[in-house]
Protein backbone atom coordinates (compact mmCIF):
# COMPACT_ATOMS: atom_id res chain seq x y z
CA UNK A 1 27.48 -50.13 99.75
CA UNK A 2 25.94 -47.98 96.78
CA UNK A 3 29.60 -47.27 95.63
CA UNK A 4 29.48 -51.48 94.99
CA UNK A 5 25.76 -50.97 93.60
CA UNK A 6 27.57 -48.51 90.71
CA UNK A 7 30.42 -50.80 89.81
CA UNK A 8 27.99 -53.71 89.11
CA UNK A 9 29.28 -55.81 92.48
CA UNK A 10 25.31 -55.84 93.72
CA UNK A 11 22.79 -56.54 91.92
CA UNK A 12 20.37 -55.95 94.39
CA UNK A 13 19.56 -53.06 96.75
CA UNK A 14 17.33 -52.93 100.11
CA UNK A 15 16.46 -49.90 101.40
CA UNK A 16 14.11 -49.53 103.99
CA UNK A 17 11.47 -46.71 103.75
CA UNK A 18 12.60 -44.52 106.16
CA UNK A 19 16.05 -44.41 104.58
CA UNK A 20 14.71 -43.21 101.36
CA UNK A 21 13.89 -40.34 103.27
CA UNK A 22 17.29 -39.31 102.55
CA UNK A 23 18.00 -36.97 99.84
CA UNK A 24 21.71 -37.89 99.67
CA UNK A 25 20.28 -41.94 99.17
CA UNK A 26 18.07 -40.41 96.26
CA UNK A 27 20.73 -38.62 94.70
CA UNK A 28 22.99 -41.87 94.85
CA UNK A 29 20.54 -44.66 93.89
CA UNK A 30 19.91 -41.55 90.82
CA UNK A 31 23.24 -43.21 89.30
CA UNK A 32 22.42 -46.71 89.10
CA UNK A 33 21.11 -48.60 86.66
CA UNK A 34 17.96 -49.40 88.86
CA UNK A 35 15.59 -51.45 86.08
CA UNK A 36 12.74 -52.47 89.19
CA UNK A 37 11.83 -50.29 92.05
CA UNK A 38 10.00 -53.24 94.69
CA UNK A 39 8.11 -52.23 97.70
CA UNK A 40 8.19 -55.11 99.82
CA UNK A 41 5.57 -55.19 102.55
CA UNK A 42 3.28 -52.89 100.91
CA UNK A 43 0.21 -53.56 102.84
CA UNK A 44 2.14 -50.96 105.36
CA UNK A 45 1.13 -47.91 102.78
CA UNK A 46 -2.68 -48.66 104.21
CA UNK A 47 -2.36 -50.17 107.99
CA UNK A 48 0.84 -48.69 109.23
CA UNK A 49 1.63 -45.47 107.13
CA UNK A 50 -0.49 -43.56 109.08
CA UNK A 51 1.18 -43.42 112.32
CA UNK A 52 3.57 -46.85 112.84
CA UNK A 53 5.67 -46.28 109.27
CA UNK A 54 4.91 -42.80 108.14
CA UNK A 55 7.62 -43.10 105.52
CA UNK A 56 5.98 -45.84 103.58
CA UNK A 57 3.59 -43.11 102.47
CA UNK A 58 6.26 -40.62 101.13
CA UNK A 59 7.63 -44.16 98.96
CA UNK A 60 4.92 -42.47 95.93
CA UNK A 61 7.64 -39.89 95.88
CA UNK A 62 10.24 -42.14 94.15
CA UNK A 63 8.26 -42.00 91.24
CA UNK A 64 9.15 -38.35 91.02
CA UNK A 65 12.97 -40.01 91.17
CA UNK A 66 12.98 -42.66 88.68
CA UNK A 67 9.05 -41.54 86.45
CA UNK A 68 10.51 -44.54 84.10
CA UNK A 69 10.98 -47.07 86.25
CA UNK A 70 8.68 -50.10 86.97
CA UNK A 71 7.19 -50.36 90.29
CA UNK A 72 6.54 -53.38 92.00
CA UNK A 73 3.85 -53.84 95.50
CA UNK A 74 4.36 -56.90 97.46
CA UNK A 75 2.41 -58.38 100.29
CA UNK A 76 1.50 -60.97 101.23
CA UNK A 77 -1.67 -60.10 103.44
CA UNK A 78 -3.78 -57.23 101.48
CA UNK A 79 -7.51 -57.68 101.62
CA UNK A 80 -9.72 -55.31 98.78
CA UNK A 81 -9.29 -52.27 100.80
CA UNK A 82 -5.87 -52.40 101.76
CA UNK A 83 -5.12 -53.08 97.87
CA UNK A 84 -7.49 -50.37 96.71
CA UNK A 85 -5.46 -47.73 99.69
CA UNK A 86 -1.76 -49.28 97.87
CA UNK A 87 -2.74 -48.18 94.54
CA UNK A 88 -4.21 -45.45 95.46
CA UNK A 89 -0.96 -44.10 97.84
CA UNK A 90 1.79 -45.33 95.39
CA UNK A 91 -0.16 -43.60 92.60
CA UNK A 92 -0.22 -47.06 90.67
CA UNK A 93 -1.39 -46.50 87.40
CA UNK A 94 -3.57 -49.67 86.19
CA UNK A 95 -1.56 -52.20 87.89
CA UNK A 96 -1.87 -56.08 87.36
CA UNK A 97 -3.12 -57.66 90.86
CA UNK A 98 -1.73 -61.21 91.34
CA UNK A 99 -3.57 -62.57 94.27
CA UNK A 100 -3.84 -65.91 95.98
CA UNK A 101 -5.81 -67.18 99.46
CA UNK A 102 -4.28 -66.21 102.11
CA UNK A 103 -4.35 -70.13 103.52
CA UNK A 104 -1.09 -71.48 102.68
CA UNK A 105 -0.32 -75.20 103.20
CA UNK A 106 3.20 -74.40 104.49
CA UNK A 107 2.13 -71.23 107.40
CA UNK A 108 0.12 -72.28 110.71
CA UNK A 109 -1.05 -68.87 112.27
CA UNK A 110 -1.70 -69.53 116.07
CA UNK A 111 -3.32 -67.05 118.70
CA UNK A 112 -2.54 -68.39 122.69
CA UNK A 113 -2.76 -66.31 125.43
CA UNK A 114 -0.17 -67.43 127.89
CA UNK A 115 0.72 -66.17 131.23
CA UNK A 116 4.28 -67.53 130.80
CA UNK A 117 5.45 -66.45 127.55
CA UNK A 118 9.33 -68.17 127.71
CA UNK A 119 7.68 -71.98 128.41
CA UNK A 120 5.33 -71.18 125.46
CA UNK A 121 8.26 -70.40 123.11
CA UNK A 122 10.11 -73.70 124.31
CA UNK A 123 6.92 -75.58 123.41
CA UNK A 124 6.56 -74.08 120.34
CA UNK A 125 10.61 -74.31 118.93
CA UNK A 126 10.66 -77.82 120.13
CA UNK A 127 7.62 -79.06 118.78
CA UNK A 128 7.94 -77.23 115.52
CA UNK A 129 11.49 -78.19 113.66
CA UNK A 130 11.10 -76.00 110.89
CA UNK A 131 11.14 -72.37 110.49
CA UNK A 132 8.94 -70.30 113.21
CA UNK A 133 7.86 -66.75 113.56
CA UNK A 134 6.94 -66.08 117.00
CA UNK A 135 5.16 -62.65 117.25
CA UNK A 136 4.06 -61.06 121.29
CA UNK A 137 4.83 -58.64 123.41
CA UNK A 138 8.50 -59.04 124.71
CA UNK A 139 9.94 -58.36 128.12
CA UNK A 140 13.49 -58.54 129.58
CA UNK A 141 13.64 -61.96 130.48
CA UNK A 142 12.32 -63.18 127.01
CA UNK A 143 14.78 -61.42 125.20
CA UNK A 144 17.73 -62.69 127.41
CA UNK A 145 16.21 -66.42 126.20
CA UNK A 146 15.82 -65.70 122.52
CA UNK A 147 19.35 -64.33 122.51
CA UNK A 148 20.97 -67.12 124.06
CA UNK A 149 18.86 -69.66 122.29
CA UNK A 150 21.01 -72.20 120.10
CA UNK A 151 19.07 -74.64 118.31
């Protein structure tokens, strides 16, 4: 994969935090011609970092990598503080904040508390054509349905 980074086959690179952990990753993505370094998800430096994703804090070290390199925080659900704690923990230095509402015309955001978890996912896919993100706690049963589930 980096090897097709080098020769100019990629032009884009994903790595997740924890696999920047890596030296052997630094020391590779050291040889490309990286021109943007984007933290997707960023709002995980202030609620997660802590105990969930404890490698999104040690992403301020990549900076140390690549000191000439633009950074780039997204998220799409940072309130004040969690912005002020993603500066603050990627060491941002005077950073333009773009920022919208968080009500989007296109995202529903639903809370039900359901004893039967599988009918509520049948009610939601069937009602709702377009794309769905269905977040709860799973158990055995509801992942045997979601992974035999053809639309």
């Amino acid at each position: 994969m980096l090897d097709n980074c080098l020769y100019g086959n990629y032009k884009f690179l994903y790595l997740s935090p924890e696999r920047l952990q890596q030296d052997w990753i630094i020391e590779r993505i050291k040889q490309l011609p990286i021109n943007l370094i984007a933290i997707d998800e960023a709002h995980c430096v202030s609620q997660w970092g802590h105990d969930f994703r404890p490698a999104y804090l040690k992403i301020k070290n990549l900076k140390e990598a690549f000191p000439k390199i633009p950074f780039i925080a997204l998220t799409g659900s940072a309130n004040e503080r969690v912005t002020k704690d993603i500066i603050e923990n990627l060491t941002l230095q005077n950073p333009a904040i773009f920022k919208k509402s968080f009500f989007r015309e296109n995202l529903g955001y639903h809370i039900a508390k359901t004893e039967d978890k599988l009918y509520k996912i049948q009610q939601i896919l069937s009602k709702n054509k377009q794309s769905s993100i269905i977040m709860f706690a799973i158990e055995n049963h509801v992942k045997k349905f979601l992974n035999n589930y053809k639309d």
